[in-house]
N, C-alpha and C. Protein backbone atom coordinates (compact mmCIF):
# COMPACT_ATOMS: atom_id res chain seq x y z
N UNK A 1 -15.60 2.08 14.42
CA UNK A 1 -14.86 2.94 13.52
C UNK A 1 -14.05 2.08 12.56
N UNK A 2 -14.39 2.22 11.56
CA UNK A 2 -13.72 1.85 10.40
C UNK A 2 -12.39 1.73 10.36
N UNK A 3 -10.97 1.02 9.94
CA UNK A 3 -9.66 1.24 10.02
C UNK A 3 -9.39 0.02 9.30
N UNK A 4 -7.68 0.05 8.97
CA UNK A 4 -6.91 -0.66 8.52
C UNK A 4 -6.27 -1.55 8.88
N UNK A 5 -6.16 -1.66 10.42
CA UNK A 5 -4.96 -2.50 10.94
C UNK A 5 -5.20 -3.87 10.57
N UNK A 6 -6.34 -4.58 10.28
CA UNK A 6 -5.83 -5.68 10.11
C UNK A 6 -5.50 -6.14 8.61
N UNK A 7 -5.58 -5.33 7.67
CA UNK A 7 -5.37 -5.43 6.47
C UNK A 7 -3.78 -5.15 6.28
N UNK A 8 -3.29 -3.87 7.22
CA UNK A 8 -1.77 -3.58 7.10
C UNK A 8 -1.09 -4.45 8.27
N UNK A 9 -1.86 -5.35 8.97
CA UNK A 9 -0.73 -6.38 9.42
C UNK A 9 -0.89 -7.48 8.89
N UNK A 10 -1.81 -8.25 7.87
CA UNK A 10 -1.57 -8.56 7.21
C UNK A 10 -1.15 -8.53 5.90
N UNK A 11 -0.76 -7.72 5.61
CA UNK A 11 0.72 -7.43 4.30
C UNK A 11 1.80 -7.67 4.83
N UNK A 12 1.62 -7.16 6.06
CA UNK A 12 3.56 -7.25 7.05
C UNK A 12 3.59 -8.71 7.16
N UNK A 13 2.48 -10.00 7.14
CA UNK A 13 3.27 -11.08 7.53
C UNK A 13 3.19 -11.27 9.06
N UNK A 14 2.21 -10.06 9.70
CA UNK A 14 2.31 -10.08 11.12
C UNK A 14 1.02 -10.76 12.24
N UNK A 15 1.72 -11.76 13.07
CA UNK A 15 0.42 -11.98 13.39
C UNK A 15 -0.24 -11.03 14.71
N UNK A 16 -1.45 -11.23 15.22
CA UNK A 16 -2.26 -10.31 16.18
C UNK A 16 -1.01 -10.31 17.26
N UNK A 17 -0.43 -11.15 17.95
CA UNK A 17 0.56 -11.16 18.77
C UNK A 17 1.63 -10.42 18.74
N UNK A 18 2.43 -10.70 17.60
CA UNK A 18 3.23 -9.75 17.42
C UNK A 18 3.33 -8.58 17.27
N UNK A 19 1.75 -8.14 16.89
CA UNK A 19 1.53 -6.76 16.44
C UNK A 19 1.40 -6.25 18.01
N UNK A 20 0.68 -7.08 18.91
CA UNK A 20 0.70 -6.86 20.26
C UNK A 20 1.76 -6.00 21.17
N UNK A 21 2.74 -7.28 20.59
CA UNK A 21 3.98 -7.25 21.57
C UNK A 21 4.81 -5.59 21.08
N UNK A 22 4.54 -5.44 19.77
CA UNK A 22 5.10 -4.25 19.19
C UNK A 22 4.79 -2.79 20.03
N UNK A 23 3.31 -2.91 20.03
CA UNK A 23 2.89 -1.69 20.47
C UNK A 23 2.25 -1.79 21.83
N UNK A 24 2.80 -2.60 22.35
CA UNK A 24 2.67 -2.85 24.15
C UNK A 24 1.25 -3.52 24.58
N UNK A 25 -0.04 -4.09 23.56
CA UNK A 25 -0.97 -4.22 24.72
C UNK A 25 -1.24 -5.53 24.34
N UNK A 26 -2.45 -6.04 24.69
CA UNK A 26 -2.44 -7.54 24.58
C UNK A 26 -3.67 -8.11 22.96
N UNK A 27 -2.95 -9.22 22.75
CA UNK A 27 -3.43 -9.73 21.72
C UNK A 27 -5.43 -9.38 21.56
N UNK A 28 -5.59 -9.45 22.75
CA UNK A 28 -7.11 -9.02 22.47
C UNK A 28 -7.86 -7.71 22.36
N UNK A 29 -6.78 -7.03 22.60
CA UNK A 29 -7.04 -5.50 22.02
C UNK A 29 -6.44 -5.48 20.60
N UNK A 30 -5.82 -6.10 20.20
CA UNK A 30 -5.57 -5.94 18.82
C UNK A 30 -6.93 -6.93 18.03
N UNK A 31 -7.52 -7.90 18.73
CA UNK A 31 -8.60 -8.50 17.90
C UNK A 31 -9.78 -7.23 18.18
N UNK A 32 -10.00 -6.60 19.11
CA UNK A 32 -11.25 -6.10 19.31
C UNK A 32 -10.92 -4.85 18.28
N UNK A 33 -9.68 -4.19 18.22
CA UNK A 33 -9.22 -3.34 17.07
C UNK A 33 -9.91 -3.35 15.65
N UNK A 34 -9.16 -4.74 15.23
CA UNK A 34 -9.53 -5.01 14.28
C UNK A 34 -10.99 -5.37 13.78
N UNK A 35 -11.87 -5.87 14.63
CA UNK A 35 -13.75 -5.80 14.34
C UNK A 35 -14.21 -4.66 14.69
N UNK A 36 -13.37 -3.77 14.95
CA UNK A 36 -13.98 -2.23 14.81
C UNK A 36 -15.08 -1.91 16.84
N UNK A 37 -14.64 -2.75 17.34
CA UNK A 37 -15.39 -3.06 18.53
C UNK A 37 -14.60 -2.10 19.71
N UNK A 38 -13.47 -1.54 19.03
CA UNK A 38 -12.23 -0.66 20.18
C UNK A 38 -11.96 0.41 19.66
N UNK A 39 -11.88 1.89 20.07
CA UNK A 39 -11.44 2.84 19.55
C UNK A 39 -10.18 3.13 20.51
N UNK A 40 -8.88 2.90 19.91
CA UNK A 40 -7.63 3.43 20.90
C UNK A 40 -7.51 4.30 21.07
N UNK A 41 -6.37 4.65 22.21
CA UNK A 41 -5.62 6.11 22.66
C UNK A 41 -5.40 6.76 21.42
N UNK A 42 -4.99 7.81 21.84
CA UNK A 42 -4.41 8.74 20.72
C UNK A 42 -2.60 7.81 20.17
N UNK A 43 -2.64 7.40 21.75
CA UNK A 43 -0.75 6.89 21.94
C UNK A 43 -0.79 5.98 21.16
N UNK A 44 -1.87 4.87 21.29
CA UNK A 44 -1.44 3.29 20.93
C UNK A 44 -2.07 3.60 19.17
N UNK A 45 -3.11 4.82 18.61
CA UNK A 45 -3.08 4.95 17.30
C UNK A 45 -1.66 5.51 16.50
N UNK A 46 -1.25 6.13 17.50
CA UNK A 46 -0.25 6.92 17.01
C UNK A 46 0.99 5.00 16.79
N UNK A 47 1.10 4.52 17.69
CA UNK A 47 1.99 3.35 17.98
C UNK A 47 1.89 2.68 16.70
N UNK A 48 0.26 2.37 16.57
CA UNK A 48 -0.08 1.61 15.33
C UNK A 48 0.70 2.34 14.17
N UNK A 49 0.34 3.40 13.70
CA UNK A 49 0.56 3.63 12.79
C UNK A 49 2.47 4.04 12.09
N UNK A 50 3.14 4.26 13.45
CA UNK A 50 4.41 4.05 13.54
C UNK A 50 4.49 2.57 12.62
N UNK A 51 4.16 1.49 13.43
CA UNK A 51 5.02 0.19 12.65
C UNK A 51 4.39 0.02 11.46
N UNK A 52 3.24 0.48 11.28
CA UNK A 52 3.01 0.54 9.52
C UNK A 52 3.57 1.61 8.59
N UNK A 53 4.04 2.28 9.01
CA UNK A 53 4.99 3.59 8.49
C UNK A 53 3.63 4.19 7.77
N UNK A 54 2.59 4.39 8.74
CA UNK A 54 1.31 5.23 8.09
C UNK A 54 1.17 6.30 8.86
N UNK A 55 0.17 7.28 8.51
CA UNK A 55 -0.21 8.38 9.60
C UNK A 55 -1.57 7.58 10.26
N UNK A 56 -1.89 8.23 11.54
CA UNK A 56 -3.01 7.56 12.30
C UNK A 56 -4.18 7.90 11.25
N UNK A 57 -4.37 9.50 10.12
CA UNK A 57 -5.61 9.58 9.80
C UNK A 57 -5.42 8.10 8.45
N UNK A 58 -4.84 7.93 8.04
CA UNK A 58 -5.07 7.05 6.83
C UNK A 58 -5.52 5.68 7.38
N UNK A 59 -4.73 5.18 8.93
CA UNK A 59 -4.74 3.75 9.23
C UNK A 59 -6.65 3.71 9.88
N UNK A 60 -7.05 5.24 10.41
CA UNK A 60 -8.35 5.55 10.96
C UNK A 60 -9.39 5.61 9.84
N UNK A 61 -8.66 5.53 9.02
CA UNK A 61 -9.64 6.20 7.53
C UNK A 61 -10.82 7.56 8.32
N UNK A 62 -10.18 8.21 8.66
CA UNK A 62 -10.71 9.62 9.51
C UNK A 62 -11.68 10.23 8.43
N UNK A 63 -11.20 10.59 7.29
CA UNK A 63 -11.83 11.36 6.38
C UNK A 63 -13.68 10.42 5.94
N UNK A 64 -13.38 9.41 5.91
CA UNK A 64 -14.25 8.45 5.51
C UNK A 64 -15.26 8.42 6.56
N UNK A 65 -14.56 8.04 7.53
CA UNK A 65 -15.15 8.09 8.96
C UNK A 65 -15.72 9.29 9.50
N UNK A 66 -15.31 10.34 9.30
CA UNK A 66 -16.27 11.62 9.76
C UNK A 66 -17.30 11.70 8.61
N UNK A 67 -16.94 11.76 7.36
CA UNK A 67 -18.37 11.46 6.46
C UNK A 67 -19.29 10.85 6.76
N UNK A 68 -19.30 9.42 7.03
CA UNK A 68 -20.04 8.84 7.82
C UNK A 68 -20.96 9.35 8.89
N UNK A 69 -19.88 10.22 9.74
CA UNK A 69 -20.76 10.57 10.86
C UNK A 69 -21.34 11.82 10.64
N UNK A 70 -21.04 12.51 9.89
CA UNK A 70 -21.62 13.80 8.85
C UNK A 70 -22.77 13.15 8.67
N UNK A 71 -23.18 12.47 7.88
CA UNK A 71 -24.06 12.30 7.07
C UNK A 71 -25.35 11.61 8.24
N UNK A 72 -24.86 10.63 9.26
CA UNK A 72 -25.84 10.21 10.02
C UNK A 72 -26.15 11.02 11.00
N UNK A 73 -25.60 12.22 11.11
CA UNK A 73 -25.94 13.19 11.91
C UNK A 73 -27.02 14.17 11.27
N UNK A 74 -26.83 14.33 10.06
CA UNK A 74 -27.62 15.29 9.13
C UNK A 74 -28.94 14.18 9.31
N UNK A 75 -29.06 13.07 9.26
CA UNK A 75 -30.45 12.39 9.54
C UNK A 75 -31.21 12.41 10.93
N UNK A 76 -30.51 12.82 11.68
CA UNK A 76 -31.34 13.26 13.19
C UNK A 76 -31.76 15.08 13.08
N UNK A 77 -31.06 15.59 12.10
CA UNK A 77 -31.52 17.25 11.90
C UNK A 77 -32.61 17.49 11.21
């Protein structure tokens, strides 16, 4: 799934660690985050998007992301 976090922690100046320590889990859930390889809780999206002062759908790019799956779904119909 497509997202932002590592683009909006890097504007903050923040590294994977810190972003870690912020929202409670460990540095390698924030790398697997960021290659799109992890889809989080509802809690720890919601967490994310707290310290970026974003909503979870913008940091999820949700809208983008269900298009996506719109559209590759309409190819199995």
């Amino acid at each position: 799934m497509k997202n932002r976090v590592r683009e909006l922690r890097t504007e903050a100046g923040m590294t994977q660690q810190q972003l870690a320590d912020l929202v409670h889990v460990s540095s390698r859930t924030i790398i697997s985050l960021e290659k799109g390889q992890y889809n989080p809780s509802l809690l720890l999206a919601y967490r994310l998007a707290l310290v970026f002062r974003t909503t979870v759908e913008d940091l999820y790019c949700l809208a983008e992301n269900k298009e996506q799956e719109d559209r590759e779904n309409e190819e199995w119909t």
